[in-house]
Protein backbone atom coordinates (compact mmCIF):
# COMPACT_ATOMS: atom_id res chain seq x y z
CA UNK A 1 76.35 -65.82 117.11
CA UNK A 2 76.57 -62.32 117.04
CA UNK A 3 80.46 -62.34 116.94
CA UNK A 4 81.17 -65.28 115.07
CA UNK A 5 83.25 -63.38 112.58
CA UNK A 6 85.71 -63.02 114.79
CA UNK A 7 85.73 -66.89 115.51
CA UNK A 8 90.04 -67.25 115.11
CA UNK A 9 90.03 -65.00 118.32
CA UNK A 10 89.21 -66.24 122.12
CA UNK A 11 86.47 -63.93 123.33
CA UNK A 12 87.30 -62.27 126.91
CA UNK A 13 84.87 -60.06 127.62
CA UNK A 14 82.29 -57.72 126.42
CA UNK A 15 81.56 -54.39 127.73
CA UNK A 16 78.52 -52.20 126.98
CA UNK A 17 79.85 -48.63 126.97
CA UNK A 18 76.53 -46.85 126.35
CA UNK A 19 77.27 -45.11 122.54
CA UNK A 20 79.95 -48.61 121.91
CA UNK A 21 80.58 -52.29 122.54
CA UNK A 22 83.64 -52.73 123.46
CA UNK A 23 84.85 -56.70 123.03
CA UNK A 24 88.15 -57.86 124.60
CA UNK A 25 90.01 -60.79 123.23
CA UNK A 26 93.11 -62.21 122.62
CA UNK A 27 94.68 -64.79 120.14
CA UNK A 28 95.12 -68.75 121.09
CA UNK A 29 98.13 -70.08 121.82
CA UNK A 30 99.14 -71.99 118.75
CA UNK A 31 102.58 -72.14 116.94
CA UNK A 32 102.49 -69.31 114.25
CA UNK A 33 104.57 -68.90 111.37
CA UNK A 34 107.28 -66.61 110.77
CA UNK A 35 106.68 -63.89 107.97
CA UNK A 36 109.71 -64.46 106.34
CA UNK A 37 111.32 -67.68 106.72
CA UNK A 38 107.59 -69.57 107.23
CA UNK A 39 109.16 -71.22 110.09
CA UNK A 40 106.66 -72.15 112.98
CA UNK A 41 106.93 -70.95 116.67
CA UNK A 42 105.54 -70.62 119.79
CA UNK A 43 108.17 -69.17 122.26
CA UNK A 44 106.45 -65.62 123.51
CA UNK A 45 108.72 -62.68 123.54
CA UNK A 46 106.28 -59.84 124.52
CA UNK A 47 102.70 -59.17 124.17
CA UNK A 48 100.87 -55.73 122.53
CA UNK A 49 97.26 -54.23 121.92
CA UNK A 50 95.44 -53.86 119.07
CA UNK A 51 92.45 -51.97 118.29
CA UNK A 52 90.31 -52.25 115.65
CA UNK A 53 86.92 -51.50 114.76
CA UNK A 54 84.18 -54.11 113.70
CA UNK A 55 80.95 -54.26 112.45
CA UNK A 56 78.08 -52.06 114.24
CA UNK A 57 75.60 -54.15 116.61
CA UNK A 58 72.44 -52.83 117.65
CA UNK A 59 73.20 -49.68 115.81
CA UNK A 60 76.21 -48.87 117.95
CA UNK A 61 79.97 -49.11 117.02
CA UNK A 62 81.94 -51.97 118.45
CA UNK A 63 85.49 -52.14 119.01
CA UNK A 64 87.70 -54.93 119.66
CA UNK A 65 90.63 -54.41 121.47
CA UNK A 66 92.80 -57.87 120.69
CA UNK A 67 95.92 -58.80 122.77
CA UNK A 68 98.32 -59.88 120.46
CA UNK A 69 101.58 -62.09 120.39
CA UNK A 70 105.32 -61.18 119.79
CA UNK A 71 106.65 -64.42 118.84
CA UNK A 72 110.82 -65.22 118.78
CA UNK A 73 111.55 -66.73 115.21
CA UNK A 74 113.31 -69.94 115.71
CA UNK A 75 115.78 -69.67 112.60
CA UNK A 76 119.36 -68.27 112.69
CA UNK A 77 119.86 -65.44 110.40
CA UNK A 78 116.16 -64.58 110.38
CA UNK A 79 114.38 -61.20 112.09
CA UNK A 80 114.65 -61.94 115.57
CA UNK A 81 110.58 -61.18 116.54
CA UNK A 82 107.76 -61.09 114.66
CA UNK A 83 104.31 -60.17 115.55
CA UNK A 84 101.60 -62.83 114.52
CA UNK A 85 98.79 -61.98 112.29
CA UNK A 86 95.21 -63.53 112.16
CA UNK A 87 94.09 -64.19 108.83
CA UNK A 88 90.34 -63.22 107.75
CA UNK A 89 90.10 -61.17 111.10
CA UNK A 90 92.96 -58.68 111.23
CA UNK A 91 94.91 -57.21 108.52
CA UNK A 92 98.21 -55.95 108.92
CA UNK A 93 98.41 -52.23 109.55
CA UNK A 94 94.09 -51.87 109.36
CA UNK A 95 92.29 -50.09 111.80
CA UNK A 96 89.39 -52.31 111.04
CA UNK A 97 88.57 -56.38 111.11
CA UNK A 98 88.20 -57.62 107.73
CA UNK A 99 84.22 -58.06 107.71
CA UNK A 100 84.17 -54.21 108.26
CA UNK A 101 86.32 -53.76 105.76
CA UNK A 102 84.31 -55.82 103.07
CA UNK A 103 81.01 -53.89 104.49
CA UNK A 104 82.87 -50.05 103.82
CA UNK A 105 84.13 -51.29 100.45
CA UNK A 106 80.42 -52.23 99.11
CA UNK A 107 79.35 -49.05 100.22
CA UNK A 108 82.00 -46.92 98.95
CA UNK A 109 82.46 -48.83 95.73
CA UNK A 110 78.27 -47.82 94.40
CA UNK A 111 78.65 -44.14 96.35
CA UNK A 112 81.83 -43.48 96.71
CA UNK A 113 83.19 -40.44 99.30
CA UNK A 114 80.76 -37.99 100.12
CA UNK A 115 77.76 -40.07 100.31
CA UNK A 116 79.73 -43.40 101.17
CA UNK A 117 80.93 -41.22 104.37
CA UNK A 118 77.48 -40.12 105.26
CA UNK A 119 75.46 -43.43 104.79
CA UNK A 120 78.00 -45.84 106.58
CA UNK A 121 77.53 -42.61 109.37
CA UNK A 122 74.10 -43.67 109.93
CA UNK A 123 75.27 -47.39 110.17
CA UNK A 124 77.70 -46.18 112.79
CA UNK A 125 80.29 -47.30 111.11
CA UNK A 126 81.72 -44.01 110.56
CA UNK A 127 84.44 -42.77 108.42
CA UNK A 128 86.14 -40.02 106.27
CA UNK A 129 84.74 -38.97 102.61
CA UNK A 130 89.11 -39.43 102.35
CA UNK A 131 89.21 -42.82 104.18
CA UNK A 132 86.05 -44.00 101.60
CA UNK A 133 88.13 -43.02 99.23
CA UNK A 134 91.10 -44.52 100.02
CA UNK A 135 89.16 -47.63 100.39
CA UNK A 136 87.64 -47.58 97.42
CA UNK A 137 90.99 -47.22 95.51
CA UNK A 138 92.65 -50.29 97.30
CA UNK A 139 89.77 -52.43 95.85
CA UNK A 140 91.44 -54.70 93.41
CA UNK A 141 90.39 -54.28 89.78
CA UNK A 142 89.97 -57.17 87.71
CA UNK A 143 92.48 -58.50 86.13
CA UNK A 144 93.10 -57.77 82.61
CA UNK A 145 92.94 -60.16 79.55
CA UNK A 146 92.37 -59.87 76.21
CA UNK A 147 88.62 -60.76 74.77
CA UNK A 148 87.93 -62.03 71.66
CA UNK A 149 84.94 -59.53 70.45
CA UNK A 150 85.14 -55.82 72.26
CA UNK A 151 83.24 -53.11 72.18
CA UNK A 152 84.26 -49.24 72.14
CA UNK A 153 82.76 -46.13 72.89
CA UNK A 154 83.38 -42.62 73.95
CA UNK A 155 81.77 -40.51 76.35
CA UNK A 156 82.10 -37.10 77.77
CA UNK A 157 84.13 -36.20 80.75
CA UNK A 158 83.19 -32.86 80.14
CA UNK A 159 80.71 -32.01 77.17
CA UNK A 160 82.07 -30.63 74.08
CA UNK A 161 85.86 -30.42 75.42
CA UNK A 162 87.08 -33.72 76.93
CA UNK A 163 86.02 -37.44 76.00
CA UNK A 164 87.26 -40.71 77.12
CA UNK A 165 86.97 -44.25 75.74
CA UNK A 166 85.20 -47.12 77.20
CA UNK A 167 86.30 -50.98 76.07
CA UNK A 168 84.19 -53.76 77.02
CA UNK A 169 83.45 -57.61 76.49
CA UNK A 170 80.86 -57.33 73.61
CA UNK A 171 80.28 -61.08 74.26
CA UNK A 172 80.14 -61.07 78.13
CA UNK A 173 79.52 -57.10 78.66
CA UNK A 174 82.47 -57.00 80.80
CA UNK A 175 84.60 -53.80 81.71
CA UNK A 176 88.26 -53.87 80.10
CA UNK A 177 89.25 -50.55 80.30
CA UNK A 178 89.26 -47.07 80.44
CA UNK A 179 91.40 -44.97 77.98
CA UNK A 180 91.78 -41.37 78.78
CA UNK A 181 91.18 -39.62 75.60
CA UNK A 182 89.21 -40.57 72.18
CA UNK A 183 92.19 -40.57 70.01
CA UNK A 184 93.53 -42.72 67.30
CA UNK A 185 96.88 -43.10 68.73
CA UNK A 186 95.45 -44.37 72.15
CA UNK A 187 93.16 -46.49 70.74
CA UNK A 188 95.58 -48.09 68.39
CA UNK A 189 98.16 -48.38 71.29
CA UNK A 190 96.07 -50.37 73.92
CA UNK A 191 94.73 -52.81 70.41
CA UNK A 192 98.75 -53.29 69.56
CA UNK A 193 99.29 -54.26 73.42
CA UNK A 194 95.93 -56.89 72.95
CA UNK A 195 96.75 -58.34 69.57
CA UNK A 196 94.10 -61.48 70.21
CA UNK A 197 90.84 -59.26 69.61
CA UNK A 198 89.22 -61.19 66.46
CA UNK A 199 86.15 -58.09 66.23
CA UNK A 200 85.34 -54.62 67.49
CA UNK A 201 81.78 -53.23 67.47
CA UNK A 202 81.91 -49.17 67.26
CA UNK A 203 79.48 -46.68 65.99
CA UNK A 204 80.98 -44.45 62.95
CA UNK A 205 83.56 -42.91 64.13
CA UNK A 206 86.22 -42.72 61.36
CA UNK A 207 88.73 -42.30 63.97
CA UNK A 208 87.86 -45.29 65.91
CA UNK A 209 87.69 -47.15 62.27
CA UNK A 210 91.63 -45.74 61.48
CA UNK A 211 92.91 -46.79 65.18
CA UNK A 212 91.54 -50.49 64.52
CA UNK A 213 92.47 -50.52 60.55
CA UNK A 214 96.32 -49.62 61.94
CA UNK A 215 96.62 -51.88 64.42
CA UNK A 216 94.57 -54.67 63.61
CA UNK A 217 93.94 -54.63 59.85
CA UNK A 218 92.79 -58.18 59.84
CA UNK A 219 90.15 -57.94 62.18
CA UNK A 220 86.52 -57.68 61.51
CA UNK A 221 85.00 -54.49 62.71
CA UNK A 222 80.86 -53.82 63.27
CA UNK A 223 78.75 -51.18 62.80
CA UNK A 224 76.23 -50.04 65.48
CA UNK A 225 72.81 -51.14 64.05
CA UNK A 226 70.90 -48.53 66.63
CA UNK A 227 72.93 -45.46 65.21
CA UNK A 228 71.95 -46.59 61.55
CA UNK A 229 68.39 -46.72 62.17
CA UNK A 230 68.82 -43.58 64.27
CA UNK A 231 70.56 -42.11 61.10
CA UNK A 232 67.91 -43.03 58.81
CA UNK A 233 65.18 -41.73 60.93
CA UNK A 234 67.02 -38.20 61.17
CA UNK A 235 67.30 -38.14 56.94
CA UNK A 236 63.30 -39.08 57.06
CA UNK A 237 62.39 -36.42 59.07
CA UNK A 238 64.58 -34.42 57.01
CA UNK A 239 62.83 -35.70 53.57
CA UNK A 240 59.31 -34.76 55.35
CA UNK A 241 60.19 -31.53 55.89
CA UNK A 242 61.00 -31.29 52.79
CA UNK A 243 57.82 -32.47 51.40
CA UNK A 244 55.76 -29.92 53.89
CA UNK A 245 54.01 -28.67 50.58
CA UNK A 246 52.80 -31.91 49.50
CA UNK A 247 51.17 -33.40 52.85
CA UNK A 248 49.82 -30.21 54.18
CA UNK A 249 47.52 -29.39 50.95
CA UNK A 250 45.98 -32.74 51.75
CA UNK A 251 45.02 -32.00 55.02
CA UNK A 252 44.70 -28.52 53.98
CA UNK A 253 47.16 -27.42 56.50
CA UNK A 254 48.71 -23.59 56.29
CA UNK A 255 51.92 -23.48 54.69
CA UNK A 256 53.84 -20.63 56.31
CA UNK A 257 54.43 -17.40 54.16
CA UNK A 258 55.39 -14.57 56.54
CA UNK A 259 58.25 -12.57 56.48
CA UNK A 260 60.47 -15.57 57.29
CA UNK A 261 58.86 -17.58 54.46
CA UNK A 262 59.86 -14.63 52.28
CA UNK A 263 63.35 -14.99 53.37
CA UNK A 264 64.14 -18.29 52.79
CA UNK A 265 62.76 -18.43 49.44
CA UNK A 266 65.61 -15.04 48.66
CA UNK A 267 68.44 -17.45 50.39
CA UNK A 268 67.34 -20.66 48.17
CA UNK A 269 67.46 -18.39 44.93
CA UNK A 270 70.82 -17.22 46.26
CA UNK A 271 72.51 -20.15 47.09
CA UNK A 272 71.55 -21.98 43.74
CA UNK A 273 72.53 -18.87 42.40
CA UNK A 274 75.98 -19.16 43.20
CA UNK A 275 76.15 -22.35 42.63
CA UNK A 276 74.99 -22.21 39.47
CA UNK A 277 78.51 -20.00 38.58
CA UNK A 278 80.50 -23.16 40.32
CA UNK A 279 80.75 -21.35 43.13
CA UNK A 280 81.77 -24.04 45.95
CA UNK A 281 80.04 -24.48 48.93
CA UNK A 282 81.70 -22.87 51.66
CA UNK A 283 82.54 -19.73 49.29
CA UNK A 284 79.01 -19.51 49.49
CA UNK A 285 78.90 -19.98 53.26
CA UNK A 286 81.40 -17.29 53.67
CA UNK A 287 79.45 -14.74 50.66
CA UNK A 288 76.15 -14.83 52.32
CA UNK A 289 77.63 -15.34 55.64
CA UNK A 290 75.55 -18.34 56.41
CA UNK A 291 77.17 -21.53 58.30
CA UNK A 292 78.03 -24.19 55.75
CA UNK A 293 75.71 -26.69 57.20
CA UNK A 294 72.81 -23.92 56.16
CA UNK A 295 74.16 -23.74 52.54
CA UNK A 296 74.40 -27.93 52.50
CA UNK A 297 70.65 -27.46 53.55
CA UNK A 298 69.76 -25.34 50.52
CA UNK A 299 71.67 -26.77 48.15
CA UNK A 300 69.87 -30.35 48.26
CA UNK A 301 66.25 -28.63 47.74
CA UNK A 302 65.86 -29.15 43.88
CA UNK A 303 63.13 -26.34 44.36
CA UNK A 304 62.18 -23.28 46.76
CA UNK A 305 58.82 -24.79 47.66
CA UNK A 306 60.97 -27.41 49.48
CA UNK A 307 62.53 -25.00 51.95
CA UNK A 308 58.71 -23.84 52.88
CA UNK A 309 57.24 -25.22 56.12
CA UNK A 310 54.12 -26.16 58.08
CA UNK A 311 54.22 -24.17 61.43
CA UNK A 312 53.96 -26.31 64.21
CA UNK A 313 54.37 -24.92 67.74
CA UNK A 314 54.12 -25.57 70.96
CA UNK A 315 51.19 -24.33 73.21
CA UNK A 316 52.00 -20.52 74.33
CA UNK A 317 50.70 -18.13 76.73
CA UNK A 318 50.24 -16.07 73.92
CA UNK A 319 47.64 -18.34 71.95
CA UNK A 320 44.32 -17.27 73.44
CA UNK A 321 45.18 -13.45 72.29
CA UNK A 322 45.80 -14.42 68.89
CA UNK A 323 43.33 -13.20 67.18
CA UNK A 324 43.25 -9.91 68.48
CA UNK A 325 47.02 -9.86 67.39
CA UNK A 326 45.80 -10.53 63.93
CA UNK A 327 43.15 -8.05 64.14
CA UNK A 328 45.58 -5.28 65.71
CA UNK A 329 48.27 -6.15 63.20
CA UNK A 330 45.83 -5.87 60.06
CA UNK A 331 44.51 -2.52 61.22
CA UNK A 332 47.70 -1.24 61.50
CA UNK A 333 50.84 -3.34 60.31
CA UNK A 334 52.90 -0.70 62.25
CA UNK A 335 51.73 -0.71 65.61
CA UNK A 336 54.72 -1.53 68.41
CA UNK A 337 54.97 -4.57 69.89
CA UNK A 338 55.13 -2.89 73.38
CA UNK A 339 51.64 -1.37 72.56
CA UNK A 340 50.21 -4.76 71.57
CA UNK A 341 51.85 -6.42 74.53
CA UNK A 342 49.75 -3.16 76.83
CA UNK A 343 46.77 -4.08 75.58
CA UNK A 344 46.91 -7.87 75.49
CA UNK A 345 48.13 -7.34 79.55
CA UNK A 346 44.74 -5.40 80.33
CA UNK A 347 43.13 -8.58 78.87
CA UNK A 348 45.06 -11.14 81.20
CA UNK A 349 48.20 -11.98 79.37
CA UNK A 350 51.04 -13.11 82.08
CA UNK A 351 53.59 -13.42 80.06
CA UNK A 352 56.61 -11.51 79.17
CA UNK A 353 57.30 -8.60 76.30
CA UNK A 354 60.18 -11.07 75.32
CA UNK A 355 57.82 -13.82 74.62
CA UNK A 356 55.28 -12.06 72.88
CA UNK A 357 58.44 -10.57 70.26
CA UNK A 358 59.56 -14.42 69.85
CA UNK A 359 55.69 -15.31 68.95
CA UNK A 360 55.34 -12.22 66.51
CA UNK A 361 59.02 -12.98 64.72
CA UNK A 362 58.38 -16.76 64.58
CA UNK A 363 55.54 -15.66 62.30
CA UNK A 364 52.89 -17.42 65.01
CA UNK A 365 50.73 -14.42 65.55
CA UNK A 366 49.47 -14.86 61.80
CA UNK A 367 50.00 -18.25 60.51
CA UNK A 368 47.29 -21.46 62.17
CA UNK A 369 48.72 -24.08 64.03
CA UNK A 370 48.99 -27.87 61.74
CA UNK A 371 47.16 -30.98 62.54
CA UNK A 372 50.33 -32.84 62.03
CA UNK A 373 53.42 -31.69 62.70
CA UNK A 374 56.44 -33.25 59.75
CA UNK A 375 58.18 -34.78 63.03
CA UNK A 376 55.00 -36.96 64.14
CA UNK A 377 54.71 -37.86 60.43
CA UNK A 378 58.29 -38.82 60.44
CA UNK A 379 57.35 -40.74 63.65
CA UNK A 380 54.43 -42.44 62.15
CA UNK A 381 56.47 -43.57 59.26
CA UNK A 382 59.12 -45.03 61.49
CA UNK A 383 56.47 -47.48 63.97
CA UNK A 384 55.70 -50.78 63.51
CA UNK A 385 52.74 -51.16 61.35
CA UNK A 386 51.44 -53.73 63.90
CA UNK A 387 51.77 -50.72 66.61
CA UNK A 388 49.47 -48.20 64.58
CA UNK A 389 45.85 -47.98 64.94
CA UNK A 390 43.17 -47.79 62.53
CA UNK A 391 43.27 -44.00 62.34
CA UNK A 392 46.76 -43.39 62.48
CA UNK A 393 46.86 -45.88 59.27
CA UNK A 394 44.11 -44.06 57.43
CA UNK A 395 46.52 -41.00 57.91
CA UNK A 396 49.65 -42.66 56.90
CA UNK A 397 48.04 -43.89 53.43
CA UNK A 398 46.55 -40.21 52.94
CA UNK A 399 49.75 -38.18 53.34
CA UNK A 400 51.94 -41.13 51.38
CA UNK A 401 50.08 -40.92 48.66
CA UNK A 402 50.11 -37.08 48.51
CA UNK A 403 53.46 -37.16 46.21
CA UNK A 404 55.10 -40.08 44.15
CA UNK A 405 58.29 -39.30 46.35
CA UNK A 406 56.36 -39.77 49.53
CA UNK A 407 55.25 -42.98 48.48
CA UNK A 408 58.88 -43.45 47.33
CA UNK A 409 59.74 -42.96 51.51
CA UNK A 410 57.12 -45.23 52.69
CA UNK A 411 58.67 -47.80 50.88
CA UNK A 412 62.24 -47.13 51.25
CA UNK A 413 61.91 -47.29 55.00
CA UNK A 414 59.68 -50.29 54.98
CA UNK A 415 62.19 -52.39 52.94
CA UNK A 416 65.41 -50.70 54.91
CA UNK A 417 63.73 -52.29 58.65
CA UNK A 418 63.91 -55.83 57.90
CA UNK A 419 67.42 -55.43 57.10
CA UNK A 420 68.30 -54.57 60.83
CA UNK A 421 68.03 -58.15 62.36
CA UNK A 422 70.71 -59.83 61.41
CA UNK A 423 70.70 -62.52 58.53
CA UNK A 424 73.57 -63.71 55.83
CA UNK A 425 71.39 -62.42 53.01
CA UNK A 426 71.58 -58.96 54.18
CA UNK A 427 74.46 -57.42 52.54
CA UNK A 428 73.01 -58.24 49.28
CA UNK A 429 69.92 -56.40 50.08
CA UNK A 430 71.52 -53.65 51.16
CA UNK A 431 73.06 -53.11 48.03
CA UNK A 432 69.67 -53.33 46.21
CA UNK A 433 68.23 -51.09 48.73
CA UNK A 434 70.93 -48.34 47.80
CA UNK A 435 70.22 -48.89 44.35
CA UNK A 436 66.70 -48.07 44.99
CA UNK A 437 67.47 -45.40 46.82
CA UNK A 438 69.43 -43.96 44.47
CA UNK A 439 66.63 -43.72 41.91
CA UNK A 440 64.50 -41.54 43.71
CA UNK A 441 64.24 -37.91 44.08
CA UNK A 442 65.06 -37.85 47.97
CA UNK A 443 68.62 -36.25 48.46
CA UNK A 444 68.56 -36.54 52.09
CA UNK A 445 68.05 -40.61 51.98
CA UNK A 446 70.70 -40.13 48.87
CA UNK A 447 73.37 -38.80 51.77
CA UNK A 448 72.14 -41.11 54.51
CA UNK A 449 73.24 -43.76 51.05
CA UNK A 450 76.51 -42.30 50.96
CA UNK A 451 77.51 -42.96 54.62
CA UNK A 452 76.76 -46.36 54.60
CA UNK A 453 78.89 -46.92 51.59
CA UNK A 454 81.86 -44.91 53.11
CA UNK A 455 81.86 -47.13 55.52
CA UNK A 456 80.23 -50.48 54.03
CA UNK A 457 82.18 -53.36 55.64
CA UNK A 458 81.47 -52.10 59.03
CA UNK A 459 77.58 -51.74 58.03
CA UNK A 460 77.72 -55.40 56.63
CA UNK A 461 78.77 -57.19 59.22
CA UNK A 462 76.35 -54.87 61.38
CA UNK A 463 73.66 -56.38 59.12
CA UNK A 464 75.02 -59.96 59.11
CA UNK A 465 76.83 -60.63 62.17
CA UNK A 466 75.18 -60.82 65.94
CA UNK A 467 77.24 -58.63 67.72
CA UNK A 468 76.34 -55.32 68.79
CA UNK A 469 77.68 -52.16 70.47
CA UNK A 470 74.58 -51.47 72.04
CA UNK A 471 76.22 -52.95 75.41
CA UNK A 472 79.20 -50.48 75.29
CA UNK A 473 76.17 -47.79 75.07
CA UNK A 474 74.83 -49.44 78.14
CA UNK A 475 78.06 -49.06 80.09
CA UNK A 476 78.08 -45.31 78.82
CA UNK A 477 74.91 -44.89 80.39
CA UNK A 478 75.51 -46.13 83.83
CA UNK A 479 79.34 -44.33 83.52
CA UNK A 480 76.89 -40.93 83.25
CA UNK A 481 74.71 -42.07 86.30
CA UNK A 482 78.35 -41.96 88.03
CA UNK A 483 80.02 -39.10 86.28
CA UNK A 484 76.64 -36.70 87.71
CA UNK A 485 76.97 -38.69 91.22
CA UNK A 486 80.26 -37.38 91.41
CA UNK A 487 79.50 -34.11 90.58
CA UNK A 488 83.16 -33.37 88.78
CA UNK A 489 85.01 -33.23 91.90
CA UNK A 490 86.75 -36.56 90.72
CA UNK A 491 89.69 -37.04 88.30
CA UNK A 492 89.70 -39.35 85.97
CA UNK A 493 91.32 -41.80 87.97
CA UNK A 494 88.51 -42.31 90.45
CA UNK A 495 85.99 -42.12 87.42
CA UNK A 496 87.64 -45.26 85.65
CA UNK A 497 88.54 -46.95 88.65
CA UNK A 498 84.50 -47.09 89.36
CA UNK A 499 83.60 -47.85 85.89
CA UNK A 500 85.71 -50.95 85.91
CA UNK A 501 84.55 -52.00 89.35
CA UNK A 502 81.00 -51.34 87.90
């Protein structure tokens, strides 16, 4: 029982060495075919010893040393010898039985070298971090064939400098492959070499859109539905901020007007300013040295009061001497910071000189902490209405109604969410929806508009269609998982070889 794997083989002897087993066998003495010509024989020219290891009993290594057969091929012309193999024991030229084998691969295949080597230590079945490798790398990959529905993705090899692309099944969330760069060209040379792929889920990358336009104009290509909603919630937060002067009076919230408050209002007046003279947008980036996304910023607030914001901030060390900061500061608007941080430190303050500067410049040390920050209103707006509770929906209806564009919001978002499971129907409403949209004094949701029509076939059969890339996002996850595992030692080479065995 405990050797049955190695059934082919007729068992000896078997010696207990202390730290091994040591098992003695040899092979029976049937007719075995010649590698080359497949000719049978029997006729014995020499015998030799092989020794391989197999899998651990009892927590010790065993080795089976295996007396093997030099056969004399029976066919003119051929090789003269041959040795004989035993299939699903031995493999030619391993140092291990084939169980072992299949045991090292499953290790190495989830934990690859380093930690492969160390765990199939403590199973005493011992071998390199470079052996586990090797292993690993002999492992088949599955064959390739050409889906009808893919999905692709990037990811980062290494953040901000180096990306690869990840192609799946979208329909059975298999691995395809692995292409070593996010470019157009590679992506429209692996889709020319797979001309059968009918649709391609992909989030908005407009190179990923040119590289499947190219090669395969006539096939349909989806939108990810997670990065539109995730788009839409990023212009609502954006639109609440915006509206910081509207909500906060009703809760009667502080609106912040410090010496930062003071500043943006001079950079709003300047922007507008300049682009009042048709000065373009990055001119005015590079006149008031600001980056262009600022400028973009200030350009879509119709009105100052819109740049204006309710200070929200997280809990500080600083917070319980607050008010003797205020006190101090009102006395004597000059007094150092390094003399304020003194005498807060004789009261108990821990912290640093550093922090207590960020708290003073942030404008904290005189403006009052919200009740609602605009990102949990922005959250709030975003849930479920089934997942709110009374309160929360008490709230929701009090800041909505604060401004007719609020309201506007409420309902934009609430008539945007059905739209997300798929239905026939959809792209029609989506059209209605911009058109809506469009009317409304909310330039962020007017730019969150204006990428879905850049790209509105894509969206629509997002909207319409059941496929989504949210399984290539899956596969990016567990590709990170291996990526940290990994810890960059590997090339990419290793990387996509365990992504496609994953």
């Amino acid at each position: 029982m405990v050797f049955s794997g190695l059934f082919p083989l007729v068992i000896d002897d078997v010696v207990d060495e202390g730290e091994r087993i040591v098992v003695r066998a040899r092979t029976p003495q049937d007719m075995a075919p010649c590698p080359v010509c497949g000719v049978s024989s029997g006729r014995v020219h020499g015998y030799h010893w092989r020794t391989v290891a197999d899998v651990p009993v009892d927590g010790r290594r065993v080795v089976v040393r295996v007396r093997v057969r030099r056969l004399v091929c029976p066919t003119r012309g051929c090789r003269r010898t041959f040795r004989e193999q035993v299939p699903g024991v031995l493999d030619r030229y391993q140092r291990r039985t084939t169980r072992l084998t299949r045991q090292v691969k499953a290790v190495v295949k989830e934990l690859a070298g380093r930690a492969g080597a160390r765990l199939l230590a403590i199973l005493a079945a011992g071998v390199s971090r470079h052996t586990a490798l090797r292993t690993l790398l002999r492992i088949p990959l599955p064959a390739g064939r050409t889906p009808r529905v893919i999905g692709v993705d990037d990811f980062a090899l290494r953040r901000r400098h180096h990306y690869a692309t990840v192609i799946i099944d979208a329909e059975t969330h298999e691995r395809i492959d692995v292409l070593p760069d996010r470019t157009a060209d590679t992506l429209e040379a692996w889709l020319r070499e797979h001309p059968g792929i009918e649709v391609v889920c992909r989030d908005g990358s407009a190179t990923y859109a040119e590289a499947i336009r190219r090669a395969l104009p006539r096939a349909t290509q989806v939108g990810d539905r997670w990065h539109l909603w995730h788009n839409l919630c990023e212009a609502v937060l954006s639109e609440v901020k915006a509206h910081s002067t509207c909500w906060a009076t009703v809760l009667d919230a502080p609106i912040y007007d410090g010496p930062r408050a003071q500043t943006t209002l001079e950079r709003w007046h300047q922007v507008h300013g300049l682009l009042d003279q048709g000065v373009g947008l990055l001119e005015c980036a590079r006149r008031l040295e600001l980056a262009l996304n600022t400028v973009k910023r200030y350009a879509r607030a119709d009105r100052p009061e819109r740049m204006l914001r309710v200070p929200k901030y997280r809990a500080s060390l600083v917070d319980p001497y607050r008010e003797h900061l205020r006190k101090r500061r009102a006395e004597d608007p000059g007094v150092p910071v390094k003399h304020l941080f003194d005498e807060i430190k004789a009261l108990g303050f821990t912290g640093c000189l550093n922090l207590l500067h960020k708290y003073i410049n942030q404008g904290r040390a005189d403006a009052d902490r919200s009740h609602i920050s605009p990102r949990r209103l922005a959250r709030m707006l975003l849930t479920m209405p089934d997942n709110l509770n009374a309160e929360q929906h008490e709230l929701l209806s009090k800041l909505t109604d604060a401004c007719p564009e609020m309201t506007q919001l409420a309902a934009d978002i609430s008539d945007f969410a059905p739209l997300l499971a798929p239905h026939a129907d959809n792209a029609d409403a989506l059209s209605r929806w911009i058109v809506q949209v469009r009317g409304a004094d909310l330039p962020h949701l007017h730019a969150f508009a204006r990428g879905l029509e850049r790209d509105r076939d894509a969206v629509n059969a997002a909207l319409t269609l059941p496929y989504s890339n949210g399984p290539t996002e899956g596969v990016n996850t567990k590709t990170k998982r291996i990526a940290r595992q990994m810890h960059g030692r590997a090339g990419f080479t290793l990387l996509r070889h365990r992504i496609l065995l994953g």
